[in-house]
PDB file of N, CA and C in Angstrom:
ATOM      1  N   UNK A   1      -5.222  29.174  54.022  1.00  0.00           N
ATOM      2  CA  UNK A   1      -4.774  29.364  52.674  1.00  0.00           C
ATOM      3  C   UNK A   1      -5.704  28.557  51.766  1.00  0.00           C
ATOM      4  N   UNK A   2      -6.268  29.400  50.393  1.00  0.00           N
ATOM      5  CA  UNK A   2      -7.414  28.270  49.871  1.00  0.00           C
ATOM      6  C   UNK A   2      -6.671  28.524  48.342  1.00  0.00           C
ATOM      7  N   UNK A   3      -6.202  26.999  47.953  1.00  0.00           N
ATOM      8  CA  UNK A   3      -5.421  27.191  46.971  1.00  0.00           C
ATOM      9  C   UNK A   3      -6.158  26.635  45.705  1.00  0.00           C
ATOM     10  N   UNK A   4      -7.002  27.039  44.726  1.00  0.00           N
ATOM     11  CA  UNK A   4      -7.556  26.489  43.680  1.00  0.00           C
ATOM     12  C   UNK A   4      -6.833  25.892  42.635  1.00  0.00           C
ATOM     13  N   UNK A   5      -7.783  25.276  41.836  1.00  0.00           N
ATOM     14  CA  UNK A   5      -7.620  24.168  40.637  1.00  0.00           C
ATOM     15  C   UNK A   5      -7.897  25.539  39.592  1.00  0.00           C
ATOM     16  N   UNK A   6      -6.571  25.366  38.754  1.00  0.00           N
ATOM     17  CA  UNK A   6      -7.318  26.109  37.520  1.00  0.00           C
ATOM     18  C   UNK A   6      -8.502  25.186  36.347  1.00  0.00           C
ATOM     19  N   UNK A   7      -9.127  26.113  36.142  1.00  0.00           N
ATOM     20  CA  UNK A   7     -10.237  25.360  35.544  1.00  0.00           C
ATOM     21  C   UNK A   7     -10.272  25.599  34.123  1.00  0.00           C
ATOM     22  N   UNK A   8     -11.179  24.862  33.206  1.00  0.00           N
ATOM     23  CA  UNK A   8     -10.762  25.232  31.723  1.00  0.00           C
ATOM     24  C   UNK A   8     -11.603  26.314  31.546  1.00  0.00           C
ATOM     25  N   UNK A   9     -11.498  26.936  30.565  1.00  0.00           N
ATOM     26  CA  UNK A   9     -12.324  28.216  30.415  1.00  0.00           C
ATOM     27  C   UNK A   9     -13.508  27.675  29.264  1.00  0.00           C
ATOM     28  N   UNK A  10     -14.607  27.999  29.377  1.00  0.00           N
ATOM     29  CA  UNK A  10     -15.638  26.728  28.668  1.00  0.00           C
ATOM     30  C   UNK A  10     -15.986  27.587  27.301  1.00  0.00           C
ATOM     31  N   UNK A  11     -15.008  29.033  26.828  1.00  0.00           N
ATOM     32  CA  UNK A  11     -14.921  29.422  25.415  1.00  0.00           C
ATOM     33  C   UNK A  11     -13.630  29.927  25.207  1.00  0.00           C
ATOM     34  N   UNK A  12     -13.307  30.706  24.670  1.00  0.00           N
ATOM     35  CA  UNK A  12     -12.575  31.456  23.972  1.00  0.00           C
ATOM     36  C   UNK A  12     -11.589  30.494  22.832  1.00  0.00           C
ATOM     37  N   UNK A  13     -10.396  30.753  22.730  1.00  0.00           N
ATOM     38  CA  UNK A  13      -9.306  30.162  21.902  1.00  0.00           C
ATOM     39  C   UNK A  13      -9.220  28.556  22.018  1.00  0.00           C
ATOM     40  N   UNK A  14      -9.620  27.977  23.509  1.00  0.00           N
ATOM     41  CA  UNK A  14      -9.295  26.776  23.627  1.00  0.00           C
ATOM     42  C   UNK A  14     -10.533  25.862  23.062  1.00  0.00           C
ATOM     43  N   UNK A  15     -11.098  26.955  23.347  1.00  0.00           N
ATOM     44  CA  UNK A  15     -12.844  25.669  22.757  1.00  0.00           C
ATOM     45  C   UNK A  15     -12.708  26.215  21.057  1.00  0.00           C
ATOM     46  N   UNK A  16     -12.327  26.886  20.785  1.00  0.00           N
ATOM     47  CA  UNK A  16     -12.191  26.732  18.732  1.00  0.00           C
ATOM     48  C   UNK A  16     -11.193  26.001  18.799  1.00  0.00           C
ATOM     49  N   UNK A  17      -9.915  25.822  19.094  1.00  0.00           N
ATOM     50  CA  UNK A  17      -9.760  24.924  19.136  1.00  0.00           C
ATOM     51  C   UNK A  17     -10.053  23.523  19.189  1.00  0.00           C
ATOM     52  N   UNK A  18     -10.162  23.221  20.257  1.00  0.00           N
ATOM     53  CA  UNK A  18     -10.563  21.915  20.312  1.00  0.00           C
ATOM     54  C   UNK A  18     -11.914  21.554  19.117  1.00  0.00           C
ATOM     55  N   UNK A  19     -13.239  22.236  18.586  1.00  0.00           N
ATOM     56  CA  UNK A  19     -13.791  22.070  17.781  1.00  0.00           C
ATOM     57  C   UNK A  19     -13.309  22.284  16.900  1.00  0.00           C
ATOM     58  N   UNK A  20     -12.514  22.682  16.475  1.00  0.00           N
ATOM     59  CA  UNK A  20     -11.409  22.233  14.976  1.00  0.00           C
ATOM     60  C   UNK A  20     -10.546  21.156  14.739  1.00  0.00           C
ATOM     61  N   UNK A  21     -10.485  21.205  16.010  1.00  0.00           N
ATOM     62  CA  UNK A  21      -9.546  19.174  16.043  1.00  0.00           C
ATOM     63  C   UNK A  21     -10.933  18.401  16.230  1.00  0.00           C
ATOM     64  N   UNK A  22     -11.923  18.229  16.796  1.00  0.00           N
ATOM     65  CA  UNK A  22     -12.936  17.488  16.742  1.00  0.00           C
ATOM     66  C   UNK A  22     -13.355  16.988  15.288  1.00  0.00           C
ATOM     67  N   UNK A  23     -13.950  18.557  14.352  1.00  0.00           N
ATOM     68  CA  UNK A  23     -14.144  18.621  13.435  1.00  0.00           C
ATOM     69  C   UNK A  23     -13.303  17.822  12.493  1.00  0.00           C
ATOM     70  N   UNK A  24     -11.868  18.238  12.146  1.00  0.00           N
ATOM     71  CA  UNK A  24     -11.138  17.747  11.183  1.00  0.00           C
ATOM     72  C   UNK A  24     -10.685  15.844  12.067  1.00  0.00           C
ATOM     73  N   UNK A  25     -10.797  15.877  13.181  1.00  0.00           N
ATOM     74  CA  UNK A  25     -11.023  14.466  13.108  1.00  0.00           C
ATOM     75  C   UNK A  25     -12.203  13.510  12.216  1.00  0.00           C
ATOM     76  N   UNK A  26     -13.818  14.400  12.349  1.00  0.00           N
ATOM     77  CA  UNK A  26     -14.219  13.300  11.782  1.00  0.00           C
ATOM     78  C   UNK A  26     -13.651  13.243  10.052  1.00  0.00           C
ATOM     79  N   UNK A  27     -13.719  14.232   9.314  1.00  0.00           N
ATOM     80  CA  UNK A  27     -13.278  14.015   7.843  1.00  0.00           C
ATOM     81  C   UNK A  27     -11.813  13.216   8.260  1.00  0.00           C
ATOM     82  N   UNK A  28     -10.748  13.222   9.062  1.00  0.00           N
ATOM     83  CA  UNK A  28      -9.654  12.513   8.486  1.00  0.00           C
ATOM     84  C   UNK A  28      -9.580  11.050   9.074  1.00  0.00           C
ATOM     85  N   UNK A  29     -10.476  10.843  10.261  1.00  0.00           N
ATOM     86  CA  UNK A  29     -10.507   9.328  10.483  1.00  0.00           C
ATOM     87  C   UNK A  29     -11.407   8.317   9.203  1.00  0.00           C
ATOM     88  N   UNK A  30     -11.996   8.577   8.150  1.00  0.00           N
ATOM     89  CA  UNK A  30     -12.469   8.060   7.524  1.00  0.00           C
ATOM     90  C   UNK A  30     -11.324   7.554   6.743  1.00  0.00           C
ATOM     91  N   UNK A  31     -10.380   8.590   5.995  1.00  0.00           N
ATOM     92  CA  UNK A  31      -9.197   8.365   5.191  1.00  0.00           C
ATOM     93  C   UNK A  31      -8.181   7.857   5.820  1.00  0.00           C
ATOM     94  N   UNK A  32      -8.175   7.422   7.232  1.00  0.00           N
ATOM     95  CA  UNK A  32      -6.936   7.034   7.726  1.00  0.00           C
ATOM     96  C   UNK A  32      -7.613   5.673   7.659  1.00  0.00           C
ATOM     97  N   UNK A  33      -8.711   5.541   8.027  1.00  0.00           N
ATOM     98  CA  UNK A  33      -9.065   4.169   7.966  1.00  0.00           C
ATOM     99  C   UNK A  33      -9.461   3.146   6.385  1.00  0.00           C
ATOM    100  N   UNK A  34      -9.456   3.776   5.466  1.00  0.00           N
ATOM    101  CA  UNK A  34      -9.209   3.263   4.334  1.00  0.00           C
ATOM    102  C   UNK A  34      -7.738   3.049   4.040  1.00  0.00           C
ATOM    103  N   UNK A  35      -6.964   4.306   4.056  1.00  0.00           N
ATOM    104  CA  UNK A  35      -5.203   4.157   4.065  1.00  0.00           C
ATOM    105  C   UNK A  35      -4.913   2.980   4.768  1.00  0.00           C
ATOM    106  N   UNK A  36      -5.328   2.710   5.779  1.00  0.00           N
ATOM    107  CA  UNK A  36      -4.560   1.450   6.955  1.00  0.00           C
ATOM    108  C   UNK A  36      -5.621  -0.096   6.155  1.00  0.00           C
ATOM    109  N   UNK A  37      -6.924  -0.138   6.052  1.00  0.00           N
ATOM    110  CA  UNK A  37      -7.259  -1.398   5.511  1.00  0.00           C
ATOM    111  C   UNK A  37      -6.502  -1.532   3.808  1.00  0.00           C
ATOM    112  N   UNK A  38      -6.264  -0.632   3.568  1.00  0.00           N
ATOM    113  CA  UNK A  38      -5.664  -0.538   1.686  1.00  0.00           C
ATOM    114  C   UNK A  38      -3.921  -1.298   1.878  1.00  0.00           C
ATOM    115  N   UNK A  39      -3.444  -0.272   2.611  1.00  0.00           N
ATOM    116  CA  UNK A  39      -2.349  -1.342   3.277  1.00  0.00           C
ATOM    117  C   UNK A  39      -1.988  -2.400   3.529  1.00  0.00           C
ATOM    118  N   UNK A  40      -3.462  -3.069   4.584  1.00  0.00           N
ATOM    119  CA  UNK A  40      -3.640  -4.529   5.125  1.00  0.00           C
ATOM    120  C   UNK A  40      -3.641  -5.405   3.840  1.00  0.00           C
ATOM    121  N   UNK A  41      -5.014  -4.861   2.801  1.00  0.00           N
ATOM    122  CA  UNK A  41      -4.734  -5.581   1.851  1.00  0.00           C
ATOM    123  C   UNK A  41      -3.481  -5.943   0.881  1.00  0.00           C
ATOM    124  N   UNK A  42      -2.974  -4.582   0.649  1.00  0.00           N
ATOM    125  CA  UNK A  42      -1.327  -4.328  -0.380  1.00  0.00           C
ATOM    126  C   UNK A  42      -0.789  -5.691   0.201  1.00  0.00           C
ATOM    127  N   UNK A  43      -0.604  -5.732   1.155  1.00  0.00           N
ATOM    128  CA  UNK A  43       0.108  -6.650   2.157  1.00  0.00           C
ATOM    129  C   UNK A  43       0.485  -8.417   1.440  1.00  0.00           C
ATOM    130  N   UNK A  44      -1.151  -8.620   0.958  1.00  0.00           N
ATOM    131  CA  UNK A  44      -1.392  -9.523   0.329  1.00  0.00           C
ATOM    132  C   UNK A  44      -1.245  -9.841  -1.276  1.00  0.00           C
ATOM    133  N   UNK A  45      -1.025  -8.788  -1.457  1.00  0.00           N
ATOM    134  CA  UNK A  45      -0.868  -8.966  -2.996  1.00  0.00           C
ATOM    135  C   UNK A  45      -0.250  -9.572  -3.822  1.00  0.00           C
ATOM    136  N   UNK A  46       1.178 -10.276  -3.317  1.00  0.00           N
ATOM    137  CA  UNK A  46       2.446 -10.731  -4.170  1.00  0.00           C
ATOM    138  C   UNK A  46       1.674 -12.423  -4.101  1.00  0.00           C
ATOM    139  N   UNK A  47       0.905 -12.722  -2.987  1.00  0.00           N
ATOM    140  CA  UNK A  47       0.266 -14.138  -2.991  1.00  0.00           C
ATOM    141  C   UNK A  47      -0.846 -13.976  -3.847  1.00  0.00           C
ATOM    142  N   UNK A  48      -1.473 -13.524  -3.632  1.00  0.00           N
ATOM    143  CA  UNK A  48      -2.878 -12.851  -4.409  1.00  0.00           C
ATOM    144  C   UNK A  48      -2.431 -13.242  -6.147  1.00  0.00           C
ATOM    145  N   UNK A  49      -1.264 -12.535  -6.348  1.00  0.00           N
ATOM    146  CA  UNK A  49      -1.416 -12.476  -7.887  1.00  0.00           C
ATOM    147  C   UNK A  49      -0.717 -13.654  -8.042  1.00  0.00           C
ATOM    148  N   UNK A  50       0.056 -14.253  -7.489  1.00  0.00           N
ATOM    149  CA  UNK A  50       0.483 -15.453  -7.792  1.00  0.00           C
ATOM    150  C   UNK A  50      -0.547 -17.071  -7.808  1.00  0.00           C
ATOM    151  N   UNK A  51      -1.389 -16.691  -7.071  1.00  0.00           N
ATOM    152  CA  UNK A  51      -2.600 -17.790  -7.006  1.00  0.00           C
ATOM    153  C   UNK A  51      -3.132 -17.546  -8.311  1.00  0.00           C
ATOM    154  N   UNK A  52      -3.849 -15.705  -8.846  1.00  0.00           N
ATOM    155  CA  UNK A  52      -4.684 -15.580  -9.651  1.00  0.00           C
ATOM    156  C   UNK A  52      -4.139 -15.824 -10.880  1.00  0.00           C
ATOM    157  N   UNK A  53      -2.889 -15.047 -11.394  1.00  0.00           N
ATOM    158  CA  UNK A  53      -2.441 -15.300 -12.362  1.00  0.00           C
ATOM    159  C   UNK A  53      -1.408 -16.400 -12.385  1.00  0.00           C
ATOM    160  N   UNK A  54      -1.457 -17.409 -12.035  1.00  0.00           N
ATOM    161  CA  UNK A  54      -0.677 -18.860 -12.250  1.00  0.00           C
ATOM    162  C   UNK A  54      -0.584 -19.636 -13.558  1.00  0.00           C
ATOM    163  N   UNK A  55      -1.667 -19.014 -14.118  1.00  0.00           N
ATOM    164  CA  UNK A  55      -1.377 -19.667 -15.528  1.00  0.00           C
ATOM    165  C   UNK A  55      -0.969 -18.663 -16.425  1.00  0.00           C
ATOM    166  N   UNK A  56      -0.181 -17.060 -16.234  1.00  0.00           N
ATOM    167  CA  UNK A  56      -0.201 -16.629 -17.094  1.00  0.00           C
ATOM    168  C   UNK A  56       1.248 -16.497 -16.731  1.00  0.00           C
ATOM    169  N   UNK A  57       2.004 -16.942 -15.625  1.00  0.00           N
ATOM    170  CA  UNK A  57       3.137 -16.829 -15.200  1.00  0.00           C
ATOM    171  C   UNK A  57       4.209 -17.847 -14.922  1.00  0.00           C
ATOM    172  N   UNK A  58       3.457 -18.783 -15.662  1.00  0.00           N
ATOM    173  CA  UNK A  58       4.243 -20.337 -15.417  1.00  0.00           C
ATOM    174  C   UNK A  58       3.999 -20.587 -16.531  1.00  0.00           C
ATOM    175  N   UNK A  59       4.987 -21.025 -17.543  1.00  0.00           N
ATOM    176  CA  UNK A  59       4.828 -22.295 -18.858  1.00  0.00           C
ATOM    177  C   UNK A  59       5.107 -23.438 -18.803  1.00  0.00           C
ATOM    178  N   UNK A  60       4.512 -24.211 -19.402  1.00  0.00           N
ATOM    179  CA  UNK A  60       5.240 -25.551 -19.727  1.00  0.00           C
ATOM    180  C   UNK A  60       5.797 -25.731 -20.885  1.00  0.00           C
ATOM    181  N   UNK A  61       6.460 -27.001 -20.902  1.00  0.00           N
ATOM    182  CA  UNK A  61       7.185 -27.034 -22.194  1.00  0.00           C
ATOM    183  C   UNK A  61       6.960 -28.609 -22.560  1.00  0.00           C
ATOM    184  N   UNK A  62       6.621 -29.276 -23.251  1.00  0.00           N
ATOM    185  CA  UNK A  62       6.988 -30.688 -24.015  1.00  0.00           C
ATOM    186  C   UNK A  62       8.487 -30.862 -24.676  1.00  0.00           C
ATOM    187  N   UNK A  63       9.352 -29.480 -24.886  1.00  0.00           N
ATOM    188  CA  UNK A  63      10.509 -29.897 -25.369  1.00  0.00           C
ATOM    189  C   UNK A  63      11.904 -30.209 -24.055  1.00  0.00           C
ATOM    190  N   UNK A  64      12.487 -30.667 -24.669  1.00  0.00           N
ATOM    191  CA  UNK A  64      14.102 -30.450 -23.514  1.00  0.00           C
ATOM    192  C   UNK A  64      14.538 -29.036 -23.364  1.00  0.00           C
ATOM    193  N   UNK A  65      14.997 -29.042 -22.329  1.00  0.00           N
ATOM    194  CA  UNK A  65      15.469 -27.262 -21.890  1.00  0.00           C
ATOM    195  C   UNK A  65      16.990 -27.434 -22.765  1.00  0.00           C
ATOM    196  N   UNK A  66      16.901 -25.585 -23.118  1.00  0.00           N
ATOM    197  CA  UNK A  66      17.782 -25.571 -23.797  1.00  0.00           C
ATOM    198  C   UNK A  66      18.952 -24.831 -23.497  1.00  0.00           C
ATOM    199  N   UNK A  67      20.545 -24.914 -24.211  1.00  0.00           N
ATOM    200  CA  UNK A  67      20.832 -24.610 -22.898  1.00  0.00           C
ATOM    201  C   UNK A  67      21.636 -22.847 -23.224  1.00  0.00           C
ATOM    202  N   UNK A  68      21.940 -22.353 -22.501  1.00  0.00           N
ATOM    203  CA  UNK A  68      21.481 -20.786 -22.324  1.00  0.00           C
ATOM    204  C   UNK A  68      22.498 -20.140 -23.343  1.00  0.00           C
ATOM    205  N   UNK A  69      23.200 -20.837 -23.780  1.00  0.00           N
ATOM    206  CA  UNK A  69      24.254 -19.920 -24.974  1.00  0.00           C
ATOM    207  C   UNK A  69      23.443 -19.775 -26.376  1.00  0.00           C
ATOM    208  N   UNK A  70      22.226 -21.024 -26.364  1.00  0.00           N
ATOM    209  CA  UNK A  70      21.721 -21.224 -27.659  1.00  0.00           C
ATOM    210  C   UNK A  70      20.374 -20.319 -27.695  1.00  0.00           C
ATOM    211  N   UNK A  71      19.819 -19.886 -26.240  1.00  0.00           N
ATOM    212  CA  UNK A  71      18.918 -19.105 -25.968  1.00  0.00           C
ATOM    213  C   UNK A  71      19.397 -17.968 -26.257  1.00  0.00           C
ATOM    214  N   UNK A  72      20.651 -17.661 -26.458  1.00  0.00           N
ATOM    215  CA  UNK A  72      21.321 -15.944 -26.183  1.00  0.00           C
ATOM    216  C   UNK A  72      21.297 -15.592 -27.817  1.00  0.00           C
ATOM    217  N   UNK A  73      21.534 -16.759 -28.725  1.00  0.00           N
ATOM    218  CA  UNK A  73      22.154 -16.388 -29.583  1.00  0.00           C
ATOM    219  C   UNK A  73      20.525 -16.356 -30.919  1.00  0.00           C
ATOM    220  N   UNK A  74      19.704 -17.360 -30.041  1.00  0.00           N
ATOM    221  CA  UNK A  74      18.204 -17.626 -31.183  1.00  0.00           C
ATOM    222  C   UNK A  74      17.988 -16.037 -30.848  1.00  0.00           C
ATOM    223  N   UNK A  75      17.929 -15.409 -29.464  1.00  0.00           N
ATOM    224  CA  UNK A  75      17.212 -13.582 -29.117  1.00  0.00           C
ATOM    225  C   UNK A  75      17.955 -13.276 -29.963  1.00  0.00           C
ATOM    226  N   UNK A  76      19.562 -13.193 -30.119  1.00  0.00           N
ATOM    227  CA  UNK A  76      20.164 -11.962 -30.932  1.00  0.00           C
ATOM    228  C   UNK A  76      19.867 -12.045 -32.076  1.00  0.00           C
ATOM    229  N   UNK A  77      19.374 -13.549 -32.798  1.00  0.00           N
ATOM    230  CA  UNK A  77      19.261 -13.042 -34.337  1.00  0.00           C
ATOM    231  C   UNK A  77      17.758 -12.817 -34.219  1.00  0.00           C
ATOM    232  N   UNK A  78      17.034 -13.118 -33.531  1.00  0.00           N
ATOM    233  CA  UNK A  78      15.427 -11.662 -33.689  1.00  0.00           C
ATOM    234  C   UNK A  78      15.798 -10.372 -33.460  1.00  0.00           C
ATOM    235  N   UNK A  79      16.332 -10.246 -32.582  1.00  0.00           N
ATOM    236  CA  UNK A  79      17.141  -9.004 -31.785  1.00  0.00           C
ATOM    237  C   UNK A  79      18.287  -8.534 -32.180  1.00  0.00           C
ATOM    238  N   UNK A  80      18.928  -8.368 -33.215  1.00  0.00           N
ATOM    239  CA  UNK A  80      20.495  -8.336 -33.384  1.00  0.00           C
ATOM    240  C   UNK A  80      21.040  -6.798 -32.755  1.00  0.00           C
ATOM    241  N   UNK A  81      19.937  -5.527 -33.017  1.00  0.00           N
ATOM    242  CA  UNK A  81      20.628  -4.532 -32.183  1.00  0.00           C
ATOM    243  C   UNK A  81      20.514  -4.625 -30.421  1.00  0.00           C
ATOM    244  N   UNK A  82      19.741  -5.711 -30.137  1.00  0.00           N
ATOM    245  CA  UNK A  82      20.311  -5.671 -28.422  1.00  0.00           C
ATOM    246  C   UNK A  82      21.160  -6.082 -28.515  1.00  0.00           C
TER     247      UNK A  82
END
């Protein structure tokens, strides 16, 4: 009894195939690999802007803190329709 290996067939449907997944691999591994380092970076960002912008996100004050009923009421009279 001589029982064979099926073998691949070296054209038809399976080889366009496969050169269409070859193909559209190289265009989409470029964009997957920007998507995934763009990510890595996102990652960093909430530290990032807090280092960079530190002085535009922190005040100081020379006066005494004031206290929050008198803060509510100095906004409403700039603000009176909020």
């Amino acid at each position: 009894m001589n029982i064979s290996t099926p073998t691949k067939k070296s054209g038809g449907a399976y080889g366009v195939i496969y050169r269409l997944h070859s193909v559209a691999g190289v265009f989409v591994a470029p964009l997957l690999v920007i998507a995934a380092l763009s990510g890595f970076l996102y990652t960093f960002a909430p530290s990032l802007e807090n280092f960079v912008y530190r002085d535009a996100i922190t005040a100081s004050s020379t006066e005494a803190a004031q206290p929050l009923e008198e803060q509510i009421e100095a906004a409403q009279a700039v603000h009176p329709d909020l």
